[in-house]
C-alpha atoms as a PDB file:
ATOM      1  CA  UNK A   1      -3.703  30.516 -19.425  1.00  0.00           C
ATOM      2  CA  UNK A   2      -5.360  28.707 -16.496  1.00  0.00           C
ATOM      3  CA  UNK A   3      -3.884  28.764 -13.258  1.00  0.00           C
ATOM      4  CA  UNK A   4      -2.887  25.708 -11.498  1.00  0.00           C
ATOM      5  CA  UNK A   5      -5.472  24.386  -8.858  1.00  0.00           C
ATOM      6  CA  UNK A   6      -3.471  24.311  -5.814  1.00  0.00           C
ATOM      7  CA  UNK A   7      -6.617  25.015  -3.133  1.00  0.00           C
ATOM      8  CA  UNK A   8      -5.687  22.309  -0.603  1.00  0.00           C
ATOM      9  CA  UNK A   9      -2.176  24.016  -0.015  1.00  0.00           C
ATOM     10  CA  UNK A  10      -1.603  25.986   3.019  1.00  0.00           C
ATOM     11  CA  UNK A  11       0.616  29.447   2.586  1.00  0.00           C
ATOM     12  CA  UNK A  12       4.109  29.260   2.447  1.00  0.00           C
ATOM     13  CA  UNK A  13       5.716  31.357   4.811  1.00  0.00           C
ATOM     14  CA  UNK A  14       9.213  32.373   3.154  1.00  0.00           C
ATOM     15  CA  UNK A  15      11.311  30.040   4.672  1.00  0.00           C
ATOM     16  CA  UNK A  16       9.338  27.414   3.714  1.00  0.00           C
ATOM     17  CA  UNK A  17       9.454  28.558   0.496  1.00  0.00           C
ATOM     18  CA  UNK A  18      13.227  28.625   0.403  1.00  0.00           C
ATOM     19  CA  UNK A  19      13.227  25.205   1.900  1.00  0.00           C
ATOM     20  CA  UNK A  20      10.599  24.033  -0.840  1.00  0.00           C
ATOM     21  CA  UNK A  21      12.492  25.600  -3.833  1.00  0.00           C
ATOM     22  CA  UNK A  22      12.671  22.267  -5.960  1.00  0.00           C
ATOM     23  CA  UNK A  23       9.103  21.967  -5.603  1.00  0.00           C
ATOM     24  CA  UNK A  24       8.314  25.245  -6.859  1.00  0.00           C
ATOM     25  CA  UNK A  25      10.571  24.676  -9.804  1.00  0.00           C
ATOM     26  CA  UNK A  26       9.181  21.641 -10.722  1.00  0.00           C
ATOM     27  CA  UNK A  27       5.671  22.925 -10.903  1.00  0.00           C
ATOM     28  CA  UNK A  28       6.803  25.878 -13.095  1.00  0.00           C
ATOM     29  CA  UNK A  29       8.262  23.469 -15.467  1.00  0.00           C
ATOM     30  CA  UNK A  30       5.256  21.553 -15.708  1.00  0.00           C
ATOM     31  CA  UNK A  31       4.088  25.034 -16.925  1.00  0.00           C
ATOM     32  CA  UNK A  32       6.427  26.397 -18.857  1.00  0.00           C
ATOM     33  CA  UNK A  33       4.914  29.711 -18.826  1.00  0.00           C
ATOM     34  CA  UNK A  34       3.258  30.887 -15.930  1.00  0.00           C
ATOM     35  CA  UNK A  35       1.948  34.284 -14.661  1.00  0.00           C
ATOM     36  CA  UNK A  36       2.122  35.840 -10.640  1.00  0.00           C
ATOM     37  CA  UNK A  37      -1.318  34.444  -9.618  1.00  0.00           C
ATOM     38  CA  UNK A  38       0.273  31.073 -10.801  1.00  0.00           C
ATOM     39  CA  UNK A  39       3.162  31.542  -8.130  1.00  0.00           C
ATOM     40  CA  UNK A  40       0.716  33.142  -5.850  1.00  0.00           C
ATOM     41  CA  UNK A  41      -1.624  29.581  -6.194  1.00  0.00           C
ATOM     42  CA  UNK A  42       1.245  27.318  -5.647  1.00  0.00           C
ATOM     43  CA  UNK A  43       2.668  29.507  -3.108  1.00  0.00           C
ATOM     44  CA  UNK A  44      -0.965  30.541  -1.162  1.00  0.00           C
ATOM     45  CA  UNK A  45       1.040  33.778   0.198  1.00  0.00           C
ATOM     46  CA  UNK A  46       1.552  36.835  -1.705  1.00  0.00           C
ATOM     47  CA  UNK A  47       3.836  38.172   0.483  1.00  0.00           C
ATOM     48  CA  UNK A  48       6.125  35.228  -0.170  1.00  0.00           C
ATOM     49  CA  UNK A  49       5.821  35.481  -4.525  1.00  0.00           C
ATOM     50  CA  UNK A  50       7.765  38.416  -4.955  1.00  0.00           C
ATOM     51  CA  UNK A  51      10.776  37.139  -2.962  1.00  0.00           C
ATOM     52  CA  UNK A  52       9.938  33.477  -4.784  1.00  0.00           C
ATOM     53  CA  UNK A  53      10.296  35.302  -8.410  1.00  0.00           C
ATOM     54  CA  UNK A  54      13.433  37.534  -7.532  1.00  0.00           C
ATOM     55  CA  UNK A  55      15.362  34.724  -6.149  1.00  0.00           C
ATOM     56  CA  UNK A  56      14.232  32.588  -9.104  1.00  0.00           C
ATOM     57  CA  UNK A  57      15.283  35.350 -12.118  1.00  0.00           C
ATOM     58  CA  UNK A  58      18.442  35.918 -10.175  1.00  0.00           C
ATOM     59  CA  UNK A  59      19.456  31.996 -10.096  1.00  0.00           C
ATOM     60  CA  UNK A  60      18.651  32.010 -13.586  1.00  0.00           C
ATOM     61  CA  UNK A  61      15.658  29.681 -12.985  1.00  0.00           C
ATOM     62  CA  UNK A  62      12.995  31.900 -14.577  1.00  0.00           C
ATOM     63  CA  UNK A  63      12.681  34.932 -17.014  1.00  0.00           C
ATOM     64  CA  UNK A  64      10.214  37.562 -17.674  1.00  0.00           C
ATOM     65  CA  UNK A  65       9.224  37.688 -21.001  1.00  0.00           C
ATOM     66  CA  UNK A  66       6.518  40.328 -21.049  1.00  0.00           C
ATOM     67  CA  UNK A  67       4.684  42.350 -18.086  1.00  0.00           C
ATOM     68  CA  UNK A  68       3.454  39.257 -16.267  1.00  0.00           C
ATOM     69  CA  UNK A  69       4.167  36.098 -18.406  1.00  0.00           C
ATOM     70  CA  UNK A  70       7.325  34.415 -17.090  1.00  0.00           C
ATOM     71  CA  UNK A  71       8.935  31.252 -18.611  1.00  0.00           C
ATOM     72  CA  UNK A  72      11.406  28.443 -17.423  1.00  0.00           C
ATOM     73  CA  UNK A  73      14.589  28.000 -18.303  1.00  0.00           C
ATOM     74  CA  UNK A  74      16.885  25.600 -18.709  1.00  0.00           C
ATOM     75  CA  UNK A  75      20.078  26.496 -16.238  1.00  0.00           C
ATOM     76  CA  UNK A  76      22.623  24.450 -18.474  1.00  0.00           C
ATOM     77  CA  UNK A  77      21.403  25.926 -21.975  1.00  0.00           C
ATOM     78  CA  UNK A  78      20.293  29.998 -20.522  1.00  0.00           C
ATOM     79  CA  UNK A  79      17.699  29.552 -22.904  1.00  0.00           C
ATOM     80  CA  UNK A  80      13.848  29.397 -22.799  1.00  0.00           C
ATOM     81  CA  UNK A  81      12.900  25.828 -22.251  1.00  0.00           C
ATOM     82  CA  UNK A  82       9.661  26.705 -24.406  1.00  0.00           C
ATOM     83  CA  UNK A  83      10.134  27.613 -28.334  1.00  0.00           C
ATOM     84  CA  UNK A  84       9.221  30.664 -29.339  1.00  0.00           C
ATOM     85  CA  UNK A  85       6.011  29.798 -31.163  1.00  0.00           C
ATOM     86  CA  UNK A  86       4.882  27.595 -27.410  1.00  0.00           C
ATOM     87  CA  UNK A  87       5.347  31.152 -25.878  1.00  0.00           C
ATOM     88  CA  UNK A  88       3.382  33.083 -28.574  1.00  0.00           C
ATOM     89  CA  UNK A  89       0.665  30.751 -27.952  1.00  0.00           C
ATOM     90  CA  UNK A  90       0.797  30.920 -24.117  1.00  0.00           C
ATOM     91  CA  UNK A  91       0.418  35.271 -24.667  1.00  0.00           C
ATOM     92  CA  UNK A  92      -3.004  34.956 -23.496  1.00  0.00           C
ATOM     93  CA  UNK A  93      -5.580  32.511 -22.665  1.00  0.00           C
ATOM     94  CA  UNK A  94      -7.492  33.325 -26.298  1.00  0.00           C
ATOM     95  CA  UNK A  95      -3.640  33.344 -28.297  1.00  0.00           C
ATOM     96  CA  UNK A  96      -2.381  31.235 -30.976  1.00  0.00           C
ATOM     97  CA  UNK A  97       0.142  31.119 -33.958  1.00  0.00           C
ATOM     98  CA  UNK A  98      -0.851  32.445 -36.860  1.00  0.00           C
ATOM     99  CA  UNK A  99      -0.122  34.022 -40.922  1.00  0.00           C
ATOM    100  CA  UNK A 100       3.642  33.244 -41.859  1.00  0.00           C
ATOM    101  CA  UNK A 101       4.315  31.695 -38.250  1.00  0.00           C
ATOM    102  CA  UNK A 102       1.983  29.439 -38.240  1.00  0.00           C
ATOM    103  CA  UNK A 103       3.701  28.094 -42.095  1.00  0.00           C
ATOM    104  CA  UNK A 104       7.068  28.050 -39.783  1.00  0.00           C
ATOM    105  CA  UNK A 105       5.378  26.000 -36.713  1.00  0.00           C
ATOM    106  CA  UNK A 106       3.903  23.397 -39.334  1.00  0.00           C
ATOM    107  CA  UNK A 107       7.101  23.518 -40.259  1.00  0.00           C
ATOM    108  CA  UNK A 108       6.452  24.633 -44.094  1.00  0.00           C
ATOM    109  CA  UNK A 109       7.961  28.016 -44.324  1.00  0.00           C
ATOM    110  CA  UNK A 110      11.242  28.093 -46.632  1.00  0.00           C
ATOM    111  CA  UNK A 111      13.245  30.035 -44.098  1.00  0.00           C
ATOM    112  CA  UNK A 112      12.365  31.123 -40.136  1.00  0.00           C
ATOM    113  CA  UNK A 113      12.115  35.162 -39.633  1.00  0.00           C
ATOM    114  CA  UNK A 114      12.953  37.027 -36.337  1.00  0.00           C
ATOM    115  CA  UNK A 115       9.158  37.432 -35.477  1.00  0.00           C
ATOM    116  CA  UNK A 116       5.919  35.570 -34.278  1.00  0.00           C
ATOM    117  CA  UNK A 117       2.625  36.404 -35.432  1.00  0.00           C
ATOM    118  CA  UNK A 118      -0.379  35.983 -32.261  1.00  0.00           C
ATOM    119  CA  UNK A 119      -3.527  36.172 -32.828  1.00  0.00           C
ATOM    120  CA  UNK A 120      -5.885  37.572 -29.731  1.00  0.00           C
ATOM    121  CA  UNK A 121      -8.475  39.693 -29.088  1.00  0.00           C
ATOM    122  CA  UNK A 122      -5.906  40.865 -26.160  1.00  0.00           C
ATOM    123  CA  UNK A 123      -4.410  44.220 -27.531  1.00  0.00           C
ATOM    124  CA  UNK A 124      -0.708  44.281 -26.987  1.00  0.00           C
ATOM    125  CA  UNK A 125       2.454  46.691 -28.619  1.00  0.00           C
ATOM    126  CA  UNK A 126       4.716  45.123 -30.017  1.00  0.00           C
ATOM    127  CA  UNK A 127       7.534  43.261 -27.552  1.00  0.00           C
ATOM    128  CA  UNK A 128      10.973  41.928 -28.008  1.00  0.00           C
ATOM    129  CA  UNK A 129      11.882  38.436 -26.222  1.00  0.00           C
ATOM    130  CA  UNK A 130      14.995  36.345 -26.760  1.00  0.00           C
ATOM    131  CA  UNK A 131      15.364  38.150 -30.296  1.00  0.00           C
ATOM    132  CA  UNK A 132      12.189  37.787 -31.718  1.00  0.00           C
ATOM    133  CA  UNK A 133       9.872  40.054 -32.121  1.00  0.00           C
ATOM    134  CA  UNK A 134       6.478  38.985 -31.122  1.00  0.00           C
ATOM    135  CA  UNK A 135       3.520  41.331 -32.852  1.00  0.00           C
ATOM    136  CA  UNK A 136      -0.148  40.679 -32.556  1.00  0.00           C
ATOM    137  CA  UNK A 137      -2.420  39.624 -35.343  1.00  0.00           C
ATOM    138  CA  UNK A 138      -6.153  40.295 -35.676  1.00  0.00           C
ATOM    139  CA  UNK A 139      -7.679  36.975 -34.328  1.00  0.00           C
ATOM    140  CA  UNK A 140     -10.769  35.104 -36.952  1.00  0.00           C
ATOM    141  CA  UNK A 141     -13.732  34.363 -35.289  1.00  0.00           C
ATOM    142  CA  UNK A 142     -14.779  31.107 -35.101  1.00  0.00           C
ATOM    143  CA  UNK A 143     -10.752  30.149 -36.776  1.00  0.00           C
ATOM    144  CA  UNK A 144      -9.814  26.226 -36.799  1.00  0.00           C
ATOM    145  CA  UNK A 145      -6.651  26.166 -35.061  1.00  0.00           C
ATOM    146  CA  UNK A 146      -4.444  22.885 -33.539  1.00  0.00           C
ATOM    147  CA  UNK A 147      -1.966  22.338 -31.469  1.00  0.00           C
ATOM    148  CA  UNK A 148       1.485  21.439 -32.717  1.00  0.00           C
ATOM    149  CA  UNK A 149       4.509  20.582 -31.243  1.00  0.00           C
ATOM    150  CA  UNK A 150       2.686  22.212 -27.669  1.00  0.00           C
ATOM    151  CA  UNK A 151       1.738  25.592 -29.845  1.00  0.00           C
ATOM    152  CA  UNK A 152      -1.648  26.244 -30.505  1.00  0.00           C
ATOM    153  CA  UNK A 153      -1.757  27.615 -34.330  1.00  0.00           C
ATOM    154  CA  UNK A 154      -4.009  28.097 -37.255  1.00  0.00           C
ATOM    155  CA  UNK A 155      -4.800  25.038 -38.799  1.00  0.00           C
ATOM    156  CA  UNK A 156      -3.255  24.607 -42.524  1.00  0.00           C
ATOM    157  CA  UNK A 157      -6.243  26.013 -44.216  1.00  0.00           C
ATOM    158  CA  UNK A 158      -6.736  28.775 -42.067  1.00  0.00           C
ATOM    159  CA  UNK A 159      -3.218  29.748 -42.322  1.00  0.00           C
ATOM    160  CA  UNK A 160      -3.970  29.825 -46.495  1.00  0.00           C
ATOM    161  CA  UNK A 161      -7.198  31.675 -46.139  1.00  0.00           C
ATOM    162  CA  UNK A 162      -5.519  33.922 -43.361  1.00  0.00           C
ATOM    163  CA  UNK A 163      -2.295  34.849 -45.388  1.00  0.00           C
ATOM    164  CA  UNK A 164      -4.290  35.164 -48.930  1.00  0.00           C
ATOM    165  CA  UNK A 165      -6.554  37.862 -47.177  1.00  0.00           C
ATOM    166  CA  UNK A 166      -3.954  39.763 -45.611  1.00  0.00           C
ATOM    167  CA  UNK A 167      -0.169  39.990 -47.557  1.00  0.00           C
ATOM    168  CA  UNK A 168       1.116  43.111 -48.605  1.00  0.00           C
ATOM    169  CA  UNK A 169       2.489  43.378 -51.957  1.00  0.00           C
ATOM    170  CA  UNK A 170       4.135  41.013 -54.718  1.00  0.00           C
ATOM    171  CA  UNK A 171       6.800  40.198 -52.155  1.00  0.00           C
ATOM    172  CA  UNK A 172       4.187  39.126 -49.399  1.00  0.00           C
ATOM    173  CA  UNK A 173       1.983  37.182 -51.892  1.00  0.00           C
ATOM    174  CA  UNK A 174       5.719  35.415 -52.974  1.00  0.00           C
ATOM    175  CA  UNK A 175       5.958  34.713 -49.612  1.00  0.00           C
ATOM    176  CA  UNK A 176       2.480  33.098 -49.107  1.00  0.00           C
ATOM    177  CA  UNK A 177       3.090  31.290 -52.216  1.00  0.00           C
ATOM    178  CA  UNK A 178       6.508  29.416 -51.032  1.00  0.00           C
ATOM    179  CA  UNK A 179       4.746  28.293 -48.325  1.00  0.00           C
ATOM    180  CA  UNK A 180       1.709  26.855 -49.837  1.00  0.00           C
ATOM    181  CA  UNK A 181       3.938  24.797 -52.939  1.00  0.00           C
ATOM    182  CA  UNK A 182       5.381  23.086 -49.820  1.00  0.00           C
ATOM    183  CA  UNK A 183       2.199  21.763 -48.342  1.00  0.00           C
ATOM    184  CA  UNK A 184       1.578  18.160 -47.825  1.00  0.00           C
ATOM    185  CA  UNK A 185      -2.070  18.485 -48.723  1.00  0.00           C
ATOM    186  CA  UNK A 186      -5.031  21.175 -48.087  1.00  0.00           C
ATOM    187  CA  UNK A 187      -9.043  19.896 -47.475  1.00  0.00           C
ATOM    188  CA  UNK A 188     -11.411  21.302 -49.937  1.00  0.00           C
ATOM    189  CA  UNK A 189     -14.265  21.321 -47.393  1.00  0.00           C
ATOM    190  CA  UNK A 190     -12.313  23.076 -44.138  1.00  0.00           C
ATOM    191  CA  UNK A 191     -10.619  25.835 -47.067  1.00  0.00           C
ATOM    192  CA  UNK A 192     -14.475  26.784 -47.809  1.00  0.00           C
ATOM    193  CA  UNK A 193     -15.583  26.678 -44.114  1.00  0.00           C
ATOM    194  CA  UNK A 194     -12.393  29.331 -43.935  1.00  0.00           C
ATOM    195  CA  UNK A 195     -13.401  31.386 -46.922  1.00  0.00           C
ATOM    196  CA  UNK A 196     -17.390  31.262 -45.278  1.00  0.00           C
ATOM    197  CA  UNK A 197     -16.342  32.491 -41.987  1.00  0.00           C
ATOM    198  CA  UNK A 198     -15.092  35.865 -43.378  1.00  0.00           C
ATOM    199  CA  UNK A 199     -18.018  35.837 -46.013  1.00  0.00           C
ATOM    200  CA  UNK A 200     -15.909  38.226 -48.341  1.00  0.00           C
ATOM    201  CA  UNK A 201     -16.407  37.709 -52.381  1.00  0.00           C
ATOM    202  CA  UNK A 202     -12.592  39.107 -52.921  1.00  0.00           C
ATOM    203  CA  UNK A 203     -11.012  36.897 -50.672  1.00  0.00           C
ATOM    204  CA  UNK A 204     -12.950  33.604 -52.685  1.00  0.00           C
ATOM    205  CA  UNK A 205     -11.474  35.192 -56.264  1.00  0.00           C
ATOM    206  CA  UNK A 206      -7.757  35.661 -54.552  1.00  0.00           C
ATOM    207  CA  UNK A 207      -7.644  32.093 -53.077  1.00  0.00           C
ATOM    208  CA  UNK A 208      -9.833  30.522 -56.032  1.00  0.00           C
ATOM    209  CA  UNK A 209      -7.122  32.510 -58.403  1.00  0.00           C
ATOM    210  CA  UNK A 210      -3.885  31.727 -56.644  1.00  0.00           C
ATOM    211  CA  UNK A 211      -4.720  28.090 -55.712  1.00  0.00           C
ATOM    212  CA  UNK A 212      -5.749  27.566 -58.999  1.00  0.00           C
ATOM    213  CA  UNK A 213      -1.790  28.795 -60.252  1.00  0.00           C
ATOM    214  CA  UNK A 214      -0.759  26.082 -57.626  1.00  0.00           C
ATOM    215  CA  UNK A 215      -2.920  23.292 -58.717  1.00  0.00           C
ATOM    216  CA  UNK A 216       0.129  21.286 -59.573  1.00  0.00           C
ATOM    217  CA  UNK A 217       0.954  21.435 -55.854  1.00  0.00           C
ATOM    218  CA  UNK A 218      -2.450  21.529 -54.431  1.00  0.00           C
ATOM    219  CA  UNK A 219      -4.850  19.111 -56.302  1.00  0.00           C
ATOM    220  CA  UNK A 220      -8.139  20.455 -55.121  1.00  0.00           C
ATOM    221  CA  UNK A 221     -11.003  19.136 -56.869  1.00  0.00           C
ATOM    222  CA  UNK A 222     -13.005  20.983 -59.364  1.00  0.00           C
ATOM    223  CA  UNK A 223     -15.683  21.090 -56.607  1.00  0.00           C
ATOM    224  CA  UNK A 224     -13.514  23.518 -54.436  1.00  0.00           C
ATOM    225  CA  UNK A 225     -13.071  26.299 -57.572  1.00  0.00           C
ATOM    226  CA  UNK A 226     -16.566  26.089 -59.017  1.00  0.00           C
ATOM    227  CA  UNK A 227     -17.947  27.030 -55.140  1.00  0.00           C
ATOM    228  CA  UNK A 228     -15.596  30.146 -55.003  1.00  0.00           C
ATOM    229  CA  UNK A 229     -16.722  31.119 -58.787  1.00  0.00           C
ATOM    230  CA  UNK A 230     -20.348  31.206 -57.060  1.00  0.00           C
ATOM    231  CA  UNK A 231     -19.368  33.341 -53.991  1.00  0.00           C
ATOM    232  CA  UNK A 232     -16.592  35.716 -56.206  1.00  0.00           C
ATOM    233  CA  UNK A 233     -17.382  39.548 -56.037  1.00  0.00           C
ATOM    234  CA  UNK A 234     -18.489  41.101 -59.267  1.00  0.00           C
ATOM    235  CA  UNK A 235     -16.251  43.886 -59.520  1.00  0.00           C
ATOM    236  CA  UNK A 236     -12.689  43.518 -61.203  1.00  0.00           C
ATOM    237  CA  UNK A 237      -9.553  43.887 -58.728  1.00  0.00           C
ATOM    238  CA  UNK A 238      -6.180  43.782 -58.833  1.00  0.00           C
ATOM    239  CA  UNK A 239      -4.449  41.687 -56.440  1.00  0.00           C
ATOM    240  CA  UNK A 240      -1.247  43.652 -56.386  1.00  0.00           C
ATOM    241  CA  UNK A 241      -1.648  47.272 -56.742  1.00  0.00           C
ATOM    242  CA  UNK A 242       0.989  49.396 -58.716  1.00  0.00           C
ATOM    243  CA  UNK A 243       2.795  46.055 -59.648  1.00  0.00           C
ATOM    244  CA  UNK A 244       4.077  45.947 -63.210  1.00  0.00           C
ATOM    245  CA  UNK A 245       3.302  42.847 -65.496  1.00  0.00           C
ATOM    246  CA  UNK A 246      -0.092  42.285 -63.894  1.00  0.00           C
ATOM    247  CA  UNK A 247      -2.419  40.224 -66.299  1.00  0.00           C
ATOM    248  CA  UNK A 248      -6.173  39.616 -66.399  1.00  0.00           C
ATOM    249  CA  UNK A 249      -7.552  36.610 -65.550  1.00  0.00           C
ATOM    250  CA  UNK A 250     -10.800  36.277 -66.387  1.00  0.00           C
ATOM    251  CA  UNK A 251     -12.486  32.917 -65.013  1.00  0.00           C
ATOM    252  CA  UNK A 252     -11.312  34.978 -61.464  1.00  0.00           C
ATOM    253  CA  UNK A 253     -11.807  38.898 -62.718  1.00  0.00           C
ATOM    254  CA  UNK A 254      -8.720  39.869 -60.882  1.00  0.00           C
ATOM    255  CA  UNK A 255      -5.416  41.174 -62.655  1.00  0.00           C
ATOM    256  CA  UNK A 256      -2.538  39.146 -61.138  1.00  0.00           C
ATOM    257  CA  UNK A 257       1.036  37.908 -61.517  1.00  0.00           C
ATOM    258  CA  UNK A 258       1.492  34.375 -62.958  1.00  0.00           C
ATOM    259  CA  UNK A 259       2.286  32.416 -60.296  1.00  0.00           C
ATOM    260  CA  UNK A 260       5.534  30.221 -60.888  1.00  0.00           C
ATOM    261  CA  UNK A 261       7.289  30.090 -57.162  1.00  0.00           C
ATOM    262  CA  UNK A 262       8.067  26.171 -56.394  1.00  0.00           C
ATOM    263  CA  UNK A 263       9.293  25.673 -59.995  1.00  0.00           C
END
């Protein structure tokens, strides 16, 4: 997160800074998140940020959410004026939204969990804020991503390819599944830039296989499944391992449950 330009700004002493309090806050909620060096730029005297941020956190202006990430809050409410997916995506400068929350900040997921999925290159354990739990995901390369509702998160086809290529077991694929049948509408061409950014023949028969169950929801043109056909790995895998009722589909050479979520 870029700091705020504030170079023409002499140092506050700290009586000018308790003088200039409303100032201060309104800058910060221009922010919404903002780190020390942010204070220390507005402020232009070090000495005078710590005493800025204690008076603020004991007014109930501000609150840290994780080593040095503060947010604003709103004094009538006591809660975060930023959602929980806006602070995910204000982590780290390289952050954003991503797997089942980025489905929940699109605003497709059947039901809102206790936790936020970032993706950065940033490596961070796992934190609670505000009751959610915010846990890091391994960022894509290259990843399409847009902002929504002020979050920055995985766009709707890398959220697809993202989730395909990473649930855990017949519950996690359920999961992904729920989400997609709820989809307005995915592009062809940006699911196959996805799938050619990770270059990985099991991840075009999974999404070829499952969106293919979903077709009723999806419509993707013909087009879209012949071109993961050509990149599909040659070896036979099964999507779910140790599931029961797994059968073999063989335009895809995966063993798989028949998909029927969204019915």
């Amino acid at each position: 997160m870029a700091g705020m330009t504030v170079s023409s700004y002499r140092p506050y002493s700290r009586k000018q800074v308790r003088d200039s309090g409303a100032e201060f806050y309104g800058r910060m909620r221009e922010l919404g998140c903002f780190t020390l060096q942010d204070v220390t730029d507005m402020v232009g005297e070090r000495s005078a940020v710590a005493y800025l941020v204690n008076d603020y956190q004991r007014k109930g202006y501000i609150d840290r959410i994780h080593r040095n990430l503060y947010t604003v809050m709103d004094v009538e409410t006591g809660e975060p004026m930023l959602n929980r997916y806006q602070i995910g995506s204000r982590l780290f400068p390289d952050a954003y939204i991503a797997l089942g929350s980025a489905f929940e900040a699109w605003g497709y997921a059947p039901r809102v969990g206790n936790e936020v999925f970032v993706a950065t290159g940033t490596r961070f354990t796992d934190f609670r804020y505000n009751g959610v739990f915010y846990r890091r995901a391994q960022p894509k390369a290259g990843a399409s991503t847009e902002w929504v509702g002020g979050s920055l998160v995985s766009s709707l086809e890398q959220t697809v390819v993202d989730s395909l290529h990473s649930f855990s077991g017949e519950a996690g694929l359920e999961d992904v599944a729920e989400c997609i049948v709820r989809l307005p509408g995915l592009d062809a061409d940006r699911l196959l830039e996805c799938l050619e950014r990770y270059g990985n023949g099991y991840l075009y028969q999974k999404c070829g296989y499952v969106l293919e169950q979903l077709q009723s929801y999806v419509g993707l043109p013909e087009a879209f499944y012949r071109e993961c056909r050509a990149h599909c790995a040659s070896t036979v895998r099964y999507m779910v391992k140790g599931a029961e009722g797994l059968v073999y589909h063989k335009g895809w050479g995966v063993y798989g449950p028949c998909l029927r979520w969204g019915e």
